[in-house]
PDB file of N, CA and C in Angstrom:
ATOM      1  N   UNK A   1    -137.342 -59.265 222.530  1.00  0.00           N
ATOM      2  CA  UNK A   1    -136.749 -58.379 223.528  1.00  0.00           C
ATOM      3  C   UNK A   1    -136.721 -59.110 224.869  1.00  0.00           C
ATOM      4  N   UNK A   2    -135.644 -59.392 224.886  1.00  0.00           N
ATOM      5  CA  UNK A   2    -135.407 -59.815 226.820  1.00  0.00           C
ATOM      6  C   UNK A   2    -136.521 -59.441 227.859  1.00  0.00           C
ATOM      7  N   UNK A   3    -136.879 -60.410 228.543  1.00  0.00           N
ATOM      8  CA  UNK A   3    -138.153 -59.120 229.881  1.00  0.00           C
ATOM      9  C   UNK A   3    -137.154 -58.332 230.808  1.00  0.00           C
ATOM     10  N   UNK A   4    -135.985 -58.392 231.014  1.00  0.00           N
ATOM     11  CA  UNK A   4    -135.113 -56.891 231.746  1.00  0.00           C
ATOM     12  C   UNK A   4    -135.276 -56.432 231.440  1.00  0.00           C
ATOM     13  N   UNK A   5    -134.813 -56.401 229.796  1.00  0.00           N
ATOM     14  CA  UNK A   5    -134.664 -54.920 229.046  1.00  0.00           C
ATOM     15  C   UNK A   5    -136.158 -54.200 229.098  1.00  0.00           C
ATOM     16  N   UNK A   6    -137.428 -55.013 228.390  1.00  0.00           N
ATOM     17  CA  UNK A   6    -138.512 -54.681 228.821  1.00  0.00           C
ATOM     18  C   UNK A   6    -138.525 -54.415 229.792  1.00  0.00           C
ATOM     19  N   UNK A   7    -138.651 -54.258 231.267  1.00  0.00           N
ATOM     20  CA  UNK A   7    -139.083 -53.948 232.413  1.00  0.00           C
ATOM     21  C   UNK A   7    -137.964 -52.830 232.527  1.00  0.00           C
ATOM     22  N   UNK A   8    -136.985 -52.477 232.074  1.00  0.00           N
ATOM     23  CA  UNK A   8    -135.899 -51.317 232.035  1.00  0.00           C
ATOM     24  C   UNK A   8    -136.633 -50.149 231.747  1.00  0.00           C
ATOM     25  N   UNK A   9    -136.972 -50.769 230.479  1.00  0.00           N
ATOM     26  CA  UNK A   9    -137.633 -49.177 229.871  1.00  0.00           C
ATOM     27  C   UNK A   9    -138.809 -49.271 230.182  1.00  0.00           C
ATOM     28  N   UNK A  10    -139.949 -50.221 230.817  1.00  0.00           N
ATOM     29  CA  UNK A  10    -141.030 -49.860 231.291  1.00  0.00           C
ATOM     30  C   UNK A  10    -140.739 -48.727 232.697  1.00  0.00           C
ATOM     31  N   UNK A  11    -139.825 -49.267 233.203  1.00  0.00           N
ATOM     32  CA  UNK A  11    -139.815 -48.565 234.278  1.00  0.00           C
ATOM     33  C   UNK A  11    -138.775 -47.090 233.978  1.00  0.00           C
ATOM     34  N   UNK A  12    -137.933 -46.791 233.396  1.00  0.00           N
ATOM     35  CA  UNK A  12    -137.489 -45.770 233.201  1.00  0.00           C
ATOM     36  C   UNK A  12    -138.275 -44.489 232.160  1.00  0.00           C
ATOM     37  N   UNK A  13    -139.767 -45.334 231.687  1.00  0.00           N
ATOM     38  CA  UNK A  13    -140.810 -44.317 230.785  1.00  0.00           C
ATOM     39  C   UNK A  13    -141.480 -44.632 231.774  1.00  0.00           C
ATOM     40  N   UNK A  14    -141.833 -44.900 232.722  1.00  0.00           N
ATOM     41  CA  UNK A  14    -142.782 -44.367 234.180  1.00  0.00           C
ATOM     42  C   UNK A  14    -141.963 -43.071 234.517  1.00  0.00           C
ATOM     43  N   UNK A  15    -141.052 -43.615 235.054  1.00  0.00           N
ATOM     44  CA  UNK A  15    -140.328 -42.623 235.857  1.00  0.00           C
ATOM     45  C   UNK A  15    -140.205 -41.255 235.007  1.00  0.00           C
ATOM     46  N   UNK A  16    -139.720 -41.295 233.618  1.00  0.00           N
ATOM     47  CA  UNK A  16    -140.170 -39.919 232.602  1.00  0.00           C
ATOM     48  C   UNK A  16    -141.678 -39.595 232.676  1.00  0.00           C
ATOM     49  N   UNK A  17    -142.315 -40.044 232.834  1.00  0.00           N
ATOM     50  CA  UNK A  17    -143.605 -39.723 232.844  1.00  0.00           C
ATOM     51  C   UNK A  17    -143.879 -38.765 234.444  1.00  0.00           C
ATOM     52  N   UNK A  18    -143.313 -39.603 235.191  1.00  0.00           N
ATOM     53  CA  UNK A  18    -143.553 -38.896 236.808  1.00  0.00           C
ATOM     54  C   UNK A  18    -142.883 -37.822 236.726  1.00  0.00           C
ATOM     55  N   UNK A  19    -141.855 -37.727 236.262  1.00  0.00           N
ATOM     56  CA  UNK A  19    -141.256 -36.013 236.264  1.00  0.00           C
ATOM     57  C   UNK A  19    -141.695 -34.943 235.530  1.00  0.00           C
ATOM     58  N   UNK A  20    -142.703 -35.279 234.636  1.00  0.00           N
ATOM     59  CA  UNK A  20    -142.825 -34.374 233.704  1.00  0.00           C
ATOM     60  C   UNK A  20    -144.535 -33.941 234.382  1.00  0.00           C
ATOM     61  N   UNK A  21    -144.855 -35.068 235.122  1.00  0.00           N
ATOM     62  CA  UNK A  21    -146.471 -34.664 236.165  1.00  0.00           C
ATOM     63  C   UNK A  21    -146.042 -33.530 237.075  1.00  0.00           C
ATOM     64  N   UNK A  22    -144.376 -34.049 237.675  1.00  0.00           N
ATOM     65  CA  UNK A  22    -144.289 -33.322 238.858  1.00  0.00           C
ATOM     66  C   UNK A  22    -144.134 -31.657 238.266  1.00  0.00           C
ATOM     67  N   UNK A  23    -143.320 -31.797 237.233  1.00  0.00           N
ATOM     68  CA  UNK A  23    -143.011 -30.559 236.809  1.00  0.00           C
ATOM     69  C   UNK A  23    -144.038 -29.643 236.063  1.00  0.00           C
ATOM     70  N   UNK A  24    -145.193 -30.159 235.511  1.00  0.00           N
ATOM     71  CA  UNK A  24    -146.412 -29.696 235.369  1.00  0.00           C
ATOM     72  C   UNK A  24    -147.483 -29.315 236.734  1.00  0.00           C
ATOM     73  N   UNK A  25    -147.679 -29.819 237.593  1.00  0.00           N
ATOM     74  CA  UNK A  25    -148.122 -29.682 238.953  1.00  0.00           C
ATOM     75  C   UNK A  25    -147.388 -29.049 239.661  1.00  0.00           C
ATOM     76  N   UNK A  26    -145.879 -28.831 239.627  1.00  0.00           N
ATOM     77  CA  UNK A  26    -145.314 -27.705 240.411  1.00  0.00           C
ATOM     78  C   UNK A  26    -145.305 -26.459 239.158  1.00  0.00           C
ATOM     79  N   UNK A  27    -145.647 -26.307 238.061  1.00  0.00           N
ATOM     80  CA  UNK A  27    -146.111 -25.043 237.596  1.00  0.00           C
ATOM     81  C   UNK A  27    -147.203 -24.519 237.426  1.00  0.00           C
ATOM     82  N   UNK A  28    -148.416 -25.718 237.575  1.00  0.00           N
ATOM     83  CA  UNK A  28    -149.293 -25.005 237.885  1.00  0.00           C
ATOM     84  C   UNK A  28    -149.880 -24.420 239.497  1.00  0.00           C
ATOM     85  N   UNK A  29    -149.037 -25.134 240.516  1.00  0.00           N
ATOM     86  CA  UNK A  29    -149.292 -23.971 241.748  1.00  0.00           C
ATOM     87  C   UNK A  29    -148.167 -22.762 241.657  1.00  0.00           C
ATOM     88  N   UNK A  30    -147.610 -22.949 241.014  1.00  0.00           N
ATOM     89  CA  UNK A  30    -146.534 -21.237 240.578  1.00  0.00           C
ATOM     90  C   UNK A  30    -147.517 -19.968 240.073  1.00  0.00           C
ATOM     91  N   UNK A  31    -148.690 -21.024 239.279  1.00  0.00           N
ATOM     92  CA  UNK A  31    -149.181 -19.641 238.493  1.00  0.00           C
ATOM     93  C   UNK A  31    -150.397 -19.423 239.611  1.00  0.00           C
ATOM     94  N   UNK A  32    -150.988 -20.751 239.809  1.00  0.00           N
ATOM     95  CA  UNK A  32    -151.679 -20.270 241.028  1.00  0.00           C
ATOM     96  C   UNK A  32    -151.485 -19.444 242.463  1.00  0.00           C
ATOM     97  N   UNK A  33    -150.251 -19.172 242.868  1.00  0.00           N
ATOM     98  CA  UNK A  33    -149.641 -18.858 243.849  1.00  0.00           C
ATOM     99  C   UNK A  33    -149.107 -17.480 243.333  1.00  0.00           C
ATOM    100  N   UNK A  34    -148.624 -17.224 241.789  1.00  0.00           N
ATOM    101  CA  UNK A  34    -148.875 -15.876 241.314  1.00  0.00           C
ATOM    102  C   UNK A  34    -149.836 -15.116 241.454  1.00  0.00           C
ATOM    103  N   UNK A  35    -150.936 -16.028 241.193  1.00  0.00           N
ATOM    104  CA  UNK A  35    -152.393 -15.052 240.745  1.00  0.00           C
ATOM    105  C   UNK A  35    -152.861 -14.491 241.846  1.00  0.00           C
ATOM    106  N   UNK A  36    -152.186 -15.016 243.067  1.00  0.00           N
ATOM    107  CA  UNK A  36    -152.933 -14.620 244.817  1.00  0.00           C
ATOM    108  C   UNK A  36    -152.221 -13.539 244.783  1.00  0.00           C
ATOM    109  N   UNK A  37    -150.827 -13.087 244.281  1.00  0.00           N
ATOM    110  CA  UNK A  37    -149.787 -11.847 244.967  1.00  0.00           C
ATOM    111  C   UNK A  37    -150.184 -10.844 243.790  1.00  0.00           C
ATOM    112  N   UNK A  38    -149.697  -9.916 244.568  1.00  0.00           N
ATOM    113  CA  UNK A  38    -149.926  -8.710 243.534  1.00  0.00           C
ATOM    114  C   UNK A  38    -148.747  -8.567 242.422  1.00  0.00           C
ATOM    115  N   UNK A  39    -149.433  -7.852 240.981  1.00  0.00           N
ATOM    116  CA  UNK A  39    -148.673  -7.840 240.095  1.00  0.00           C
ATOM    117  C   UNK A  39    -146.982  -7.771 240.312  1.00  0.00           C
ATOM    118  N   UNK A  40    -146.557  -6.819 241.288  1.00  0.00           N
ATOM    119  CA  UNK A  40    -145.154  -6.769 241.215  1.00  0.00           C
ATOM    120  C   UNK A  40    -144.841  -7.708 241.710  1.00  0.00           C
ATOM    121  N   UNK A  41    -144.851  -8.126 242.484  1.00  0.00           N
ATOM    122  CA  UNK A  41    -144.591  -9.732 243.177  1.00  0.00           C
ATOM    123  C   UNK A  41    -144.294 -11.080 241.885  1.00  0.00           C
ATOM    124  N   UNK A  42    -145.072 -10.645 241.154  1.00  0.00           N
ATOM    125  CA  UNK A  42    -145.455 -12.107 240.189  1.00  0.00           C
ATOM    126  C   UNK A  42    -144.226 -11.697 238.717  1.00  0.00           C
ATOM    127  N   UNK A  43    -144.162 -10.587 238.742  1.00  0.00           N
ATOM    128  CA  UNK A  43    -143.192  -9.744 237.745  1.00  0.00           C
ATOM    129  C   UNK A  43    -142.092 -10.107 238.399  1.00  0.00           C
ATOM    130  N   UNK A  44    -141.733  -9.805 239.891  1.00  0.00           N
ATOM    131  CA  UNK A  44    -140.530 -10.363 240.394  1.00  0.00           C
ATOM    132  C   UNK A  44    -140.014 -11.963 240.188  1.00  0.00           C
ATOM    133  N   UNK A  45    -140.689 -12.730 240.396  1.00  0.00           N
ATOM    134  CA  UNK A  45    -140.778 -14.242 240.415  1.00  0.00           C
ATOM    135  C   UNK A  45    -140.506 -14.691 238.737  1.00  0.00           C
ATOM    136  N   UNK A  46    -141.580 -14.342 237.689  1.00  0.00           N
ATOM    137  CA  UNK A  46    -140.902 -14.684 236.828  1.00  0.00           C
ATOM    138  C   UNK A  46    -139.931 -14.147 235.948  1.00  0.00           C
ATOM    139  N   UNK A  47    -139.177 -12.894 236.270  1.00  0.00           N
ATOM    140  CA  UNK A  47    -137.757 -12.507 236.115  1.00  0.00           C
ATOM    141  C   UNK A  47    -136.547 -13.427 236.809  1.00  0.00           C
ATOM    142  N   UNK A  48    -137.219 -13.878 237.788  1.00  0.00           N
ATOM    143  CA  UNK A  48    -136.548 -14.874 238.326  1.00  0.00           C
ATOM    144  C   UNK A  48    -136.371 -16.185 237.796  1.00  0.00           C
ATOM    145  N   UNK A  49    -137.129 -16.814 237.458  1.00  0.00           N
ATOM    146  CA  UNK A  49    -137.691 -17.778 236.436  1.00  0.00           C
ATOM    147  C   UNK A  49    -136.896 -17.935 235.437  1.00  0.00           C
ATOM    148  N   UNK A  50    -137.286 -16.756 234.830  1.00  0.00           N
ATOM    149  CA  UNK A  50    -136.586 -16.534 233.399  1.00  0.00           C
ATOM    150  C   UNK A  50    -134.881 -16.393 233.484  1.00  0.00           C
ATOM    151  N   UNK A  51    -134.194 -15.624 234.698  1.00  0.00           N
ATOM    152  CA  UNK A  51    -133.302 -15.708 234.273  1.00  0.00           C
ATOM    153  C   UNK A  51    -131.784 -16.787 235.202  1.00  0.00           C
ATOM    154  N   UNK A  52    -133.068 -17.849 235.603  1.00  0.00           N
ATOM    155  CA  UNK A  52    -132.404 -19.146 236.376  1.00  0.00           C
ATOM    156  C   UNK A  52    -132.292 -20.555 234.989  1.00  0.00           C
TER     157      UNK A  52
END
């Protein structure tokens, strides 16, 4: 395997990797940031969620 191509997909399976942190870390302050508001609040948000 060529070292571009290697360093292609090293770096484009980082970069999959970083989005899938970010998108795990921005859902877990969603649920954390749920759990502070009161039930209707959090019922509102993920109706929202759900239907984006």
């Amino acid at each position: 395997m060529p070292d571009s191509l290697s360093i292609a997909l090293t770096a484009a399976f980082a970069l999959s990797v970083a989005g899938f942190v970010t998108v795990v870390a921005s859902a877990v302050v969603s649920l954390r940031r749920a759990r502070r508001q009161d039930p209707t609040t959090r019922v509102r948000s993920t109706t929202a969620l759900a239907g984006a």
